[in-house]
N, C-alpha and C. Protein backbone atom coordinates (compact mmCIF):
# COMPACT_ATOMS: atom_id res chain seq x y z
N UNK A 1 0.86 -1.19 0.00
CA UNK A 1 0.00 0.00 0.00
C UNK A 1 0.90 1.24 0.00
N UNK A 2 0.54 2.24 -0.61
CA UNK A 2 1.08 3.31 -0.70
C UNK A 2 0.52 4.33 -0.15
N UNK A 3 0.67 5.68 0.23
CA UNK A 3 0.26 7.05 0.42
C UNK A 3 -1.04 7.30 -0.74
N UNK A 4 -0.69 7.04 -1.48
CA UNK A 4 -1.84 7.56 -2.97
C UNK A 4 -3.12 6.53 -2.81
N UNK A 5 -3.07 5.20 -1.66
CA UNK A 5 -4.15 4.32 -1.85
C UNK A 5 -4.73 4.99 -0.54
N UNK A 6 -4.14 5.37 0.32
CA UNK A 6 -5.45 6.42 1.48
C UNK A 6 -6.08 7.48 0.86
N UNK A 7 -7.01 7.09 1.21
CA UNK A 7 -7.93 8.39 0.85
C UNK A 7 -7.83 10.09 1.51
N UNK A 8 -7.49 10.02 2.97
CA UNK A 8 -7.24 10.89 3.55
C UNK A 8 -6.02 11.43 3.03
N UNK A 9 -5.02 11.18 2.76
CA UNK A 9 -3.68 11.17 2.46
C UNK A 9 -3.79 12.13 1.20
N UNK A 10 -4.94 11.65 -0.14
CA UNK A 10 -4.85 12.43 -1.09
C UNK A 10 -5.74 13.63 -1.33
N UNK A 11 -6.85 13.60 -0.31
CA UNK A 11 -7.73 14.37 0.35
C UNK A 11 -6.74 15.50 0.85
N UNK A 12 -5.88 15.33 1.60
CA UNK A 12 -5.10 16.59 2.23
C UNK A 12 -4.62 17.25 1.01
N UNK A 13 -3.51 16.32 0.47
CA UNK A 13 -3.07 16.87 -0.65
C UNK A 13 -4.36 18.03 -1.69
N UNK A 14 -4.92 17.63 -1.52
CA UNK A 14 -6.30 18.72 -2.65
C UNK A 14 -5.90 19.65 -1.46
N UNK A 15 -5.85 19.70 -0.31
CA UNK A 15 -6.31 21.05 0.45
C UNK A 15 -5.43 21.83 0.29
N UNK A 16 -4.15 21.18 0.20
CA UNK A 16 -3.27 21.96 0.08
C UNK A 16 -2.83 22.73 -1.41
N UNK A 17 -3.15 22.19 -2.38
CA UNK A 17 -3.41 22.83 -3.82
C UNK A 17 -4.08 24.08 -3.84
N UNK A 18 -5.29 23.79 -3.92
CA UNK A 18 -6.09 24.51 -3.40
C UNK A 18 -5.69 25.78 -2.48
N UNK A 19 -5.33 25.51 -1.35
CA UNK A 19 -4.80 26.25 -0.90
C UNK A 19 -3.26 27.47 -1.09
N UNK A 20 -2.78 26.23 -2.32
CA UNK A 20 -1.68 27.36 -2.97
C UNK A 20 -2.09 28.18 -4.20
N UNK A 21 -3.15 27.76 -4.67
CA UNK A 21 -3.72 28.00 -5.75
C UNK A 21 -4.53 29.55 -5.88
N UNK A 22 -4.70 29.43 -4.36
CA UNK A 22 -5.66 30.92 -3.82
C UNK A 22 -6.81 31.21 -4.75
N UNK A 23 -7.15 30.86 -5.44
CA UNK A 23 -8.70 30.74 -6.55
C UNK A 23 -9.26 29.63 -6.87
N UNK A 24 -10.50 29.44 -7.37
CA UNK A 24 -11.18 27.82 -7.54
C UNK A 24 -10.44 27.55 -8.62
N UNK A 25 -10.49 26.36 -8.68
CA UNK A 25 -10.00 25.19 -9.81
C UNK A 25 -10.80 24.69 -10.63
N UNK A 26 -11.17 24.10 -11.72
CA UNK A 26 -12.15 23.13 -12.15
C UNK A 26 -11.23 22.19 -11.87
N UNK A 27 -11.91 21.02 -12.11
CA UNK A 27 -11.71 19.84 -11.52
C UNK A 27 -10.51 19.64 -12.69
N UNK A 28 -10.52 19.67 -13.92
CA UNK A 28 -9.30 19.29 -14.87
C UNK A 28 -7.80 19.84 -14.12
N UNK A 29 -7.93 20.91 -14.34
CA UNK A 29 -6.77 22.02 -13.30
C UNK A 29 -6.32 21.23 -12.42
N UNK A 30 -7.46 21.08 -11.18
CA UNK A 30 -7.18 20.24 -10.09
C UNK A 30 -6.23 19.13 -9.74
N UNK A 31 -6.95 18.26 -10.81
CA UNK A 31 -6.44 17.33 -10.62
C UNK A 31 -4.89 17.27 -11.35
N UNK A 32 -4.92 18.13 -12.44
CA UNK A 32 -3.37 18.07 -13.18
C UNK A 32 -2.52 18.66 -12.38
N UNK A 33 -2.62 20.01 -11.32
CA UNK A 33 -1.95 20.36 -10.40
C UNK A 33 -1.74 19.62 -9.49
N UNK A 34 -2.55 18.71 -9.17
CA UNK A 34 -2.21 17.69 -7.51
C UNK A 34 -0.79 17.08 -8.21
N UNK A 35 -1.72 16.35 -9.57
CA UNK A 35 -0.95 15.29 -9.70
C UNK A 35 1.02 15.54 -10.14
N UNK A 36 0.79 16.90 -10.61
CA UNK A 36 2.21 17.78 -11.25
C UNK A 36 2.94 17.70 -9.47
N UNK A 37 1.78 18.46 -8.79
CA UNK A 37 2.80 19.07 -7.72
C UNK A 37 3.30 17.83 -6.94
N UNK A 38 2.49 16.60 -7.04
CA UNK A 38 3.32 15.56 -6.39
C UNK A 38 4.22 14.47 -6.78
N UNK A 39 4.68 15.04 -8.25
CA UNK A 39 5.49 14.46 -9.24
C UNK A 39 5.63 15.92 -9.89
N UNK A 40 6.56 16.56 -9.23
CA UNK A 40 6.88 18.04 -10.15
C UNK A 40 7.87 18.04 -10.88
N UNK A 41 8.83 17.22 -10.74
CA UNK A 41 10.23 17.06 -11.93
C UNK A 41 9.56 16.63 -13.36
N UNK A 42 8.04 16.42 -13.23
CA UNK A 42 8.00 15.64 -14.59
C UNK A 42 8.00 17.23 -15.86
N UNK A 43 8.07 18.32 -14.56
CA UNK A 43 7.58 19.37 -15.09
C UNK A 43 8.56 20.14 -15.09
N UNK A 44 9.87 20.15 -14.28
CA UNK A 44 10.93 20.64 -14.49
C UNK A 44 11.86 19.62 -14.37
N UNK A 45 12.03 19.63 -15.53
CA UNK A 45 13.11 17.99 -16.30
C UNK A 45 14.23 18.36 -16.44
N UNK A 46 14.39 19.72 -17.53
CA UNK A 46 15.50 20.19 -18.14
C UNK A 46 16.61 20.64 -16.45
N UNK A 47 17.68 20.10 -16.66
CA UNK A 47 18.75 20.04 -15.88
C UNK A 47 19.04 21.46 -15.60
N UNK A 48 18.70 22.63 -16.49
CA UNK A 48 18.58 24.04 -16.24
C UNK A 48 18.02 25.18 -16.18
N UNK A 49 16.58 23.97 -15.67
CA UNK A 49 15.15 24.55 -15.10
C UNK A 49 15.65 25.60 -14.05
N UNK A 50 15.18 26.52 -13.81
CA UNK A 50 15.25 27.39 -12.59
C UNK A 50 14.33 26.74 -11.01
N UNK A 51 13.29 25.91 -11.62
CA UNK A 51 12.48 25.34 -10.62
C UNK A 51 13.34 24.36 -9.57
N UNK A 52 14.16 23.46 -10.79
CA UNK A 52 14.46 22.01 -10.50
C UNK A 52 15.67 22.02 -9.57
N UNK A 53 16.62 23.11 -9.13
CA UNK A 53 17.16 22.90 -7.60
C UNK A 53 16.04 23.03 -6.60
N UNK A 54 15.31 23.94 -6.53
CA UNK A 54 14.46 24.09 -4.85
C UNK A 54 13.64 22.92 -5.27
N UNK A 55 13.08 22.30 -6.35
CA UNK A 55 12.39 21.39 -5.93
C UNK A 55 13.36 19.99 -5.89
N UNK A 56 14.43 20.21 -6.23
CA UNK A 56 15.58 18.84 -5.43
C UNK A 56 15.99 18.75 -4.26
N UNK A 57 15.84 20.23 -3.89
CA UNK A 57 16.34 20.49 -2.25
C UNK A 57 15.27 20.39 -1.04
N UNK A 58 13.94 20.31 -1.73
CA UNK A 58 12.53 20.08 -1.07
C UNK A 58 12.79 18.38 -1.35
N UNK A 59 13.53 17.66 -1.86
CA UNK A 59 13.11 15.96 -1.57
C UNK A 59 12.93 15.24 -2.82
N UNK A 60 12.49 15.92 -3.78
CA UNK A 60 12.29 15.39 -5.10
C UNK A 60 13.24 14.89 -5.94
N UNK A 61 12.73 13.68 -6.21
CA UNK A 61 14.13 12.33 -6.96
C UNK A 61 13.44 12.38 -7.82
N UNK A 62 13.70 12.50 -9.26
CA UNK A 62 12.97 12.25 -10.31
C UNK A 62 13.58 10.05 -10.87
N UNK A 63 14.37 10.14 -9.99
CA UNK A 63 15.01 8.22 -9.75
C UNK A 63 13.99 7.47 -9.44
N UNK A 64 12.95 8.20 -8.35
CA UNK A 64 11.93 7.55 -7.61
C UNK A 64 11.10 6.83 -8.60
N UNK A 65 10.79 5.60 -7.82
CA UNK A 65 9.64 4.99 -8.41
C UNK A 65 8.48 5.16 -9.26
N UNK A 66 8.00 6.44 -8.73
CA UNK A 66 7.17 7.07 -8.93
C UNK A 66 7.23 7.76 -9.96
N UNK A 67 8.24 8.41 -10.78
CA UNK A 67 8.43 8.67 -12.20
C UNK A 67 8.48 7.49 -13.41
N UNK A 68 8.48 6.57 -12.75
CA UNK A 68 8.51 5.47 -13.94
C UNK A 68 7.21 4.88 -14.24
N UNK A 69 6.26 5.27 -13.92
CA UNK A 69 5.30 4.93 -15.28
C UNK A 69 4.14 6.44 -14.84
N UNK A 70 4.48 7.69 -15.10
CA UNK A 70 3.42 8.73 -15.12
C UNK A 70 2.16 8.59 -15.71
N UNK A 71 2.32 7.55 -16.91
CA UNK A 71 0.44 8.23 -17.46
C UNK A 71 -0.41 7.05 -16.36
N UNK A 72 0.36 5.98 -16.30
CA UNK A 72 -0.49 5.01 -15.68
C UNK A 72 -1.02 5.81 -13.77
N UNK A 73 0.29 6.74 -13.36
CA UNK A 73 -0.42 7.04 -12.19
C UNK A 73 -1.11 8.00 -12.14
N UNK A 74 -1.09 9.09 -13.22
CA UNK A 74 -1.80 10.11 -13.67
C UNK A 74 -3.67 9.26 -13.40
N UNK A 75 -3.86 8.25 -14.33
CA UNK A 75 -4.94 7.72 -14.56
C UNK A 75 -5.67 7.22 -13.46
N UNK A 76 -4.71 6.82 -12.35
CA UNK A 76 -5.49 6.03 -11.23
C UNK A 76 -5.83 7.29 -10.21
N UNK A 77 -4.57 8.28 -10.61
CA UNK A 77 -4.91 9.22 -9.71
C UNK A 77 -6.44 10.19 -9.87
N UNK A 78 -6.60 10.27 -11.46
CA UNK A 78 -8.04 10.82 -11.90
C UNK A 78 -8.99 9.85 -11.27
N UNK A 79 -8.87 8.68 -11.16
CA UNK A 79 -10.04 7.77 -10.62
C UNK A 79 -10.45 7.79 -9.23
N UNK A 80 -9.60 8.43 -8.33
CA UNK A 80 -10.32 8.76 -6.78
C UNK A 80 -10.76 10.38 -6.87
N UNK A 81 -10.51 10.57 -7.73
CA UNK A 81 -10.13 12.67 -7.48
C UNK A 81 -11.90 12.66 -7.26
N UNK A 82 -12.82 12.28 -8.13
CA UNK A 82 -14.11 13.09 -7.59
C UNK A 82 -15.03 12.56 -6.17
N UNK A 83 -14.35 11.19 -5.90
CA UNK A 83 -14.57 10.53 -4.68
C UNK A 83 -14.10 11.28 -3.54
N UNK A 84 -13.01 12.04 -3.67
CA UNK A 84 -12.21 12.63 -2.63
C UNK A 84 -12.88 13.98 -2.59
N UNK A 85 -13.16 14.77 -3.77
CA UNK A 85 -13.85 16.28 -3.57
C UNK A 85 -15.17 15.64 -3.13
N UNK A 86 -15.64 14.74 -3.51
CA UNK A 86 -17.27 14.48 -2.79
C UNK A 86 -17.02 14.58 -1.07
N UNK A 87 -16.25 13.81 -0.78
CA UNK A 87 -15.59 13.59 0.39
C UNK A 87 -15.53 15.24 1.25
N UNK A 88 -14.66 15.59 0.60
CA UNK A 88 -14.14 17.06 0.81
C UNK A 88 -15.69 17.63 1.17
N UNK A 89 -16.18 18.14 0.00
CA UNK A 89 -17.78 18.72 0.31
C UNK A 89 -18.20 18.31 1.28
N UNK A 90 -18.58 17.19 1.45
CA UNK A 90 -19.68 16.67 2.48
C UNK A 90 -19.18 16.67 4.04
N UNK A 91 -17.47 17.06 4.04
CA UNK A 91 -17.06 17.80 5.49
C UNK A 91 -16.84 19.39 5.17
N UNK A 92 -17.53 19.40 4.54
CA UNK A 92 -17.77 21.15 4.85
C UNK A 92 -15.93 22.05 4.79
N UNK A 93 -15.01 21.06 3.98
CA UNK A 93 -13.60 20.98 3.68
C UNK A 93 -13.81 22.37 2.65
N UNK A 94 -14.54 22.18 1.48
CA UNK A 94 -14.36 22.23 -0.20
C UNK A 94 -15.95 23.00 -0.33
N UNK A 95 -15.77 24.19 -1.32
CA UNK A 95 -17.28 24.33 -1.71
C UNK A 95 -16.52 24.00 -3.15
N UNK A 96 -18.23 23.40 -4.29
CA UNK A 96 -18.50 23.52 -5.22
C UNK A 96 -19.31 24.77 -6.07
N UNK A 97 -18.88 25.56 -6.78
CA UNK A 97 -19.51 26.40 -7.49
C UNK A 97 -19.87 26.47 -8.95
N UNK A 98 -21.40 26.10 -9.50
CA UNK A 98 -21.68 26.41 -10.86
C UNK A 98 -21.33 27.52 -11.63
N UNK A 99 -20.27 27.88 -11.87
CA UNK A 99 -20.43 29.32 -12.64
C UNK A 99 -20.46 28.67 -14.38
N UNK A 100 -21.23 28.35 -14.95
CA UNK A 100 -20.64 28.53 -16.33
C UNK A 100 -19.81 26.58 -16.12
N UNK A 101 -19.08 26.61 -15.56
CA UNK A 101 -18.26 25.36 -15.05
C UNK A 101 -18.13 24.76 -13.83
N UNK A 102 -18.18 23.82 -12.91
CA UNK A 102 -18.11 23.74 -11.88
C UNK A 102 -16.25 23.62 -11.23
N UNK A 103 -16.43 24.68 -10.30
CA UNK A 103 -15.47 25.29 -9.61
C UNK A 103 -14.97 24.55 -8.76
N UNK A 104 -13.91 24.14 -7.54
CA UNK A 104 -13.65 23.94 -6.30
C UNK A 104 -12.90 24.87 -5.29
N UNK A 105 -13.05 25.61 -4.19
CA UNK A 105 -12.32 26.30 -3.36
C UNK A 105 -12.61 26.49 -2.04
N UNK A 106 -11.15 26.06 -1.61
CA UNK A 106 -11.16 26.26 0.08
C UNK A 106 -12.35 26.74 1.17
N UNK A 107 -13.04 26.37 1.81
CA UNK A 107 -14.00 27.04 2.55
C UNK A 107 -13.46 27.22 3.82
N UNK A 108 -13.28 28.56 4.78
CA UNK A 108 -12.74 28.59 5.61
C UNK A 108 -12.24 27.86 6.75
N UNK A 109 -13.14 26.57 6.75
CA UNK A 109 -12.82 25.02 7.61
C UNK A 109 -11.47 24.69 6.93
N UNK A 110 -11.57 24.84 5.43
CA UNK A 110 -11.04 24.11 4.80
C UNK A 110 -9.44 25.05 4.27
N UNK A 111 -9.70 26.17 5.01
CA UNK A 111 -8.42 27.27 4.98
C UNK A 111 -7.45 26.99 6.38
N UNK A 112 -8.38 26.78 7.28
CA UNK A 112 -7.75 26.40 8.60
C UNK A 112 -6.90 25.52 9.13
N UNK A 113 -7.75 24.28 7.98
CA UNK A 113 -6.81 22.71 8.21
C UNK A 113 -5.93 22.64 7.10
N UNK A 114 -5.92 23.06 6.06
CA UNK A 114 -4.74 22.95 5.05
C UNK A 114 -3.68 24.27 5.91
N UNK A 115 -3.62 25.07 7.05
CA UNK A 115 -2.89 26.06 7.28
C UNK A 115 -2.22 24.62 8.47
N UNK A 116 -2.68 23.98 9.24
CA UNK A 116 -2.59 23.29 10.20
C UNK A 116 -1.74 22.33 9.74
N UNK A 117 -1.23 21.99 8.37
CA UNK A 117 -0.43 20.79 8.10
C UNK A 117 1.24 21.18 8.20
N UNK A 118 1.86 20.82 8.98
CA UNK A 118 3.14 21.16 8.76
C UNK A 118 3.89 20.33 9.06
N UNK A 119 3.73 18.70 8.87
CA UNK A 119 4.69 17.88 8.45
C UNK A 119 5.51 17.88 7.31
N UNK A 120 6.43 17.54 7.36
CA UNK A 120 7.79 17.32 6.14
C UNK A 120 6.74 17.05 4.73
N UNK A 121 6.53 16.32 4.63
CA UNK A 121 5.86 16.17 3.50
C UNK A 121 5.04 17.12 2.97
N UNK A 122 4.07 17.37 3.86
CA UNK A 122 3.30 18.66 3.56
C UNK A 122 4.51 19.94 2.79
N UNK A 123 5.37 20.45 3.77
CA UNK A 123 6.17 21.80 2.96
C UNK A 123 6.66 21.30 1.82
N UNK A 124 6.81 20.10 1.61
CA UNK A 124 7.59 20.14 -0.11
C UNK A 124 6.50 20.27 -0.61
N UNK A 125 5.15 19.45 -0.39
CA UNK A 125 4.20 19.85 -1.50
C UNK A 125 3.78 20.97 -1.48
N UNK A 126 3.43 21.50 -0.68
CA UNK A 126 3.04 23.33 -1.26
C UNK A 126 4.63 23.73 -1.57
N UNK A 127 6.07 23.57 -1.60
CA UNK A 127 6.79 23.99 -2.36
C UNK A 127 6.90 23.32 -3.98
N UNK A 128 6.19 22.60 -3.95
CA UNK A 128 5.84 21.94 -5.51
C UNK A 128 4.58 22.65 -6.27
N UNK A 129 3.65 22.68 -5.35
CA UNK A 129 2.32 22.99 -5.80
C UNK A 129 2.55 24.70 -6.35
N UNK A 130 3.13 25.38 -5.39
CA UNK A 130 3.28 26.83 -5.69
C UNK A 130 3.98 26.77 -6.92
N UNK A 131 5.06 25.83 -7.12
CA UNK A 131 5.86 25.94 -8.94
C UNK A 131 5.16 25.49 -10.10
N UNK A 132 4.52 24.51 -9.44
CA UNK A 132 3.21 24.04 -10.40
C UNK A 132 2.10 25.32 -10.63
N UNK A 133 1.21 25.57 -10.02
CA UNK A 133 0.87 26.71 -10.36
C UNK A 133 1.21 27.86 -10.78
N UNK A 134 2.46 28.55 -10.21
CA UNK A 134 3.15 29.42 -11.18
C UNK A 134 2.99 29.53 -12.87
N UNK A 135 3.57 28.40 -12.92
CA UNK A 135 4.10 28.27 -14.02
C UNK A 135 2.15 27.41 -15.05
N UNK A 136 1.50 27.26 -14.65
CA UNK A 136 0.30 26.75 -15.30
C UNK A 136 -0.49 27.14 -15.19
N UNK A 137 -1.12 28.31 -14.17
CA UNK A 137 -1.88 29.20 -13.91
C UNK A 137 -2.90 30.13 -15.00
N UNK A 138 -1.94 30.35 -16.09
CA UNK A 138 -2.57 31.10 -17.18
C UNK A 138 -2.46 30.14 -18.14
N UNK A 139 -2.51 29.05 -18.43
CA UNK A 139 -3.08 27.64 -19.39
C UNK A 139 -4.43 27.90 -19.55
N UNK A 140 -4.58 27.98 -20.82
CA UNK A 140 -5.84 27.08 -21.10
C UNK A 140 -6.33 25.80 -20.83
N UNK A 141 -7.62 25.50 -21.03
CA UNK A 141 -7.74 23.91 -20.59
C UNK A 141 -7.05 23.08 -22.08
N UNK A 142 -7.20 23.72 -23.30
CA UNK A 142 -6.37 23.10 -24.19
C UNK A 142 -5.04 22.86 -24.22
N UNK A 143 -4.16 23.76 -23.84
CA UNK A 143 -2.78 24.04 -24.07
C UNK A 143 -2.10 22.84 -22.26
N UNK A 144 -3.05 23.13 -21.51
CA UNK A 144 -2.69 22.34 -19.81
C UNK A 144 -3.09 20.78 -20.53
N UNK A 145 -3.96 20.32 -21.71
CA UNK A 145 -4.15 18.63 -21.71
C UNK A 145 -2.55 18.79 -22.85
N UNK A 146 -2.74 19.49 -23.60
CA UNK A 146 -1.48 19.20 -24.32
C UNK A 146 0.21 19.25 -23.93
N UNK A 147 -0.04 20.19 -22.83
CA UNK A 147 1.33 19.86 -21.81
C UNK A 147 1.42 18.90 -21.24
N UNK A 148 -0.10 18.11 -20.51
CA UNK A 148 0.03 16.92 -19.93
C UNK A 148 0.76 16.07 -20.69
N UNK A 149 0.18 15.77 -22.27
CA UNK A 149 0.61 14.66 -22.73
C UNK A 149 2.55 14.65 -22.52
N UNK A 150 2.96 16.26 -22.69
CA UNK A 150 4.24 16.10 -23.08
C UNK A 150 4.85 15.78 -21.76
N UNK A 151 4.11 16.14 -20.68
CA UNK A 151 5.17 15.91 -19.25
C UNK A 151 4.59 14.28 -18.92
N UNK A 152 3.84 13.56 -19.43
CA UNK A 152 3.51 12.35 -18.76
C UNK A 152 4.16 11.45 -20.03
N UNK A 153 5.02 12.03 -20.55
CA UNK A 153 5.47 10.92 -21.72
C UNK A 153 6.79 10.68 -20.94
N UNK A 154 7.76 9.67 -20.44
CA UNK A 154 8.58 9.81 -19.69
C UNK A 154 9.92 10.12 -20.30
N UNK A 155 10.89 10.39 -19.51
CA UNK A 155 12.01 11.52 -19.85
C UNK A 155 13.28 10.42 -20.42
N UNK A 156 14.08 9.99 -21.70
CA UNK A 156 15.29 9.18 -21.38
C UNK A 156 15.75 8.92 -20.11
N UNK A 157 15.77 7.61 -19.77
CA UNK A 157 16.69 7.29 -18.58
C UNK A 157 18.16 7.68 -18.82
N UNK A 158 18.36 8.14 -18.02
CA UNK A 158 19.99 8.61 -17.56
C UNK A 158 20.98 7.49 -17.39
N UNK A 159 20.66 6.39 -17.23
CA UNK A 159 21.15 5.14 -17.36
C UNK A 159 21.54 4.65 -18.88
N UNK A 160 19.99 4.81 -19.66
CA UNK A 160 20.11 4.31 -21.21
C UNK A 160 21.02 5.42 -22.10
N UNK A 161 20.91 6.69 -21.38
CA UNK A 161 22.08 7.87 -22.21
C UNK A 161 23.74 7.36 -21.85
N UNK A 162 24.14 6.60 -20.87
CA UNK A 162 25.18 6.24 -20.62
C UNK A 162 25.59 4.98 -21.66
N UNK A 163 24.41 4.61 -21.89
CA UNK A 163 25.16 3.29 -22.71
C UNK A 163 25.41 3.58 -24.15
N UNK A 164 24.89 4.77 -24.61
CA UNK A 164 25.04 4.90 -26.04
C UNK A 164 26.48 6.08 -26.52
């Protein structure tokens, strides 16, 4: 079992997005930011990213496990995301808003306890989430699926560049 199979575990994680995000999300956004900010090297790759020291010095191995198969965890990760905002809502965590699209953002319960997390893990991800958003913030929903494809396609191993 992993961190990503609790529910609570990926539940926080939204609060804390969210919470770096400082405006609602639609759920596409959402979920491409969780999933960026908790795999953010897939997003600063290039060796002379400006992102990719603070997010190496926050903990991030792009070696990890967890970079070796992105679309497949991308996919499982879309498969709890509206279970978890249902979740969220129904503790009074998360409002939903119809405008035109349906929205998600912090409700002051839900400002209080994402302020309340300050385990290790927690500060790298809002130091991920804040680079993730930075940098994707003004995406379209077209141009954010077409970046997906390019950051979930995985990067040459650094291993297989040695042998050639």
């Amino acid at each position: 079992m992993t961190p990503d199979d609790v529910p609570v575990f990926r539940q926080a994680r939204i609060l804390l997005v969210l919470q770096c995000a400082g405006e609602p999300l639609d759920v596409e956004h959402l979920g491409v930011y969780d999933f960026l900010a908790a795999h953010p090297l897939l997003l600063a790759r290039a060796g002379d990213d400006p992102d990719r020291t603070a997010l190496r010095l926050a903990g991030f191995d792009d070696r990890a496990v967890a970079y070796a198969s992105p679309a497949q965890r991308y996919v499982t990760a879309q498969l709890h995301l509206a279970g978890d905002l249902a979740a969220l809502i129904g503790r009074g965590l998360v409002r939903a808003t119809a405008t035109g699209r349906v929205t998600y953002q912090l409700t002051q319960e839900g400002a209080d306890m994402a302020a309340r997390f300050t385990a290790m893990y927690a500060q790298r991800y809002r130091t991920a989430a804040r680079v993730v958003v930075r940098r994707l913030r003004r995406l379209s929903t077209r141009r954010l699926r077409e970046g997906l494809r390019q950051w979930l396609h995985p990067a040459p191993s650094s291993a297989l560049k040695d042998l050639t």
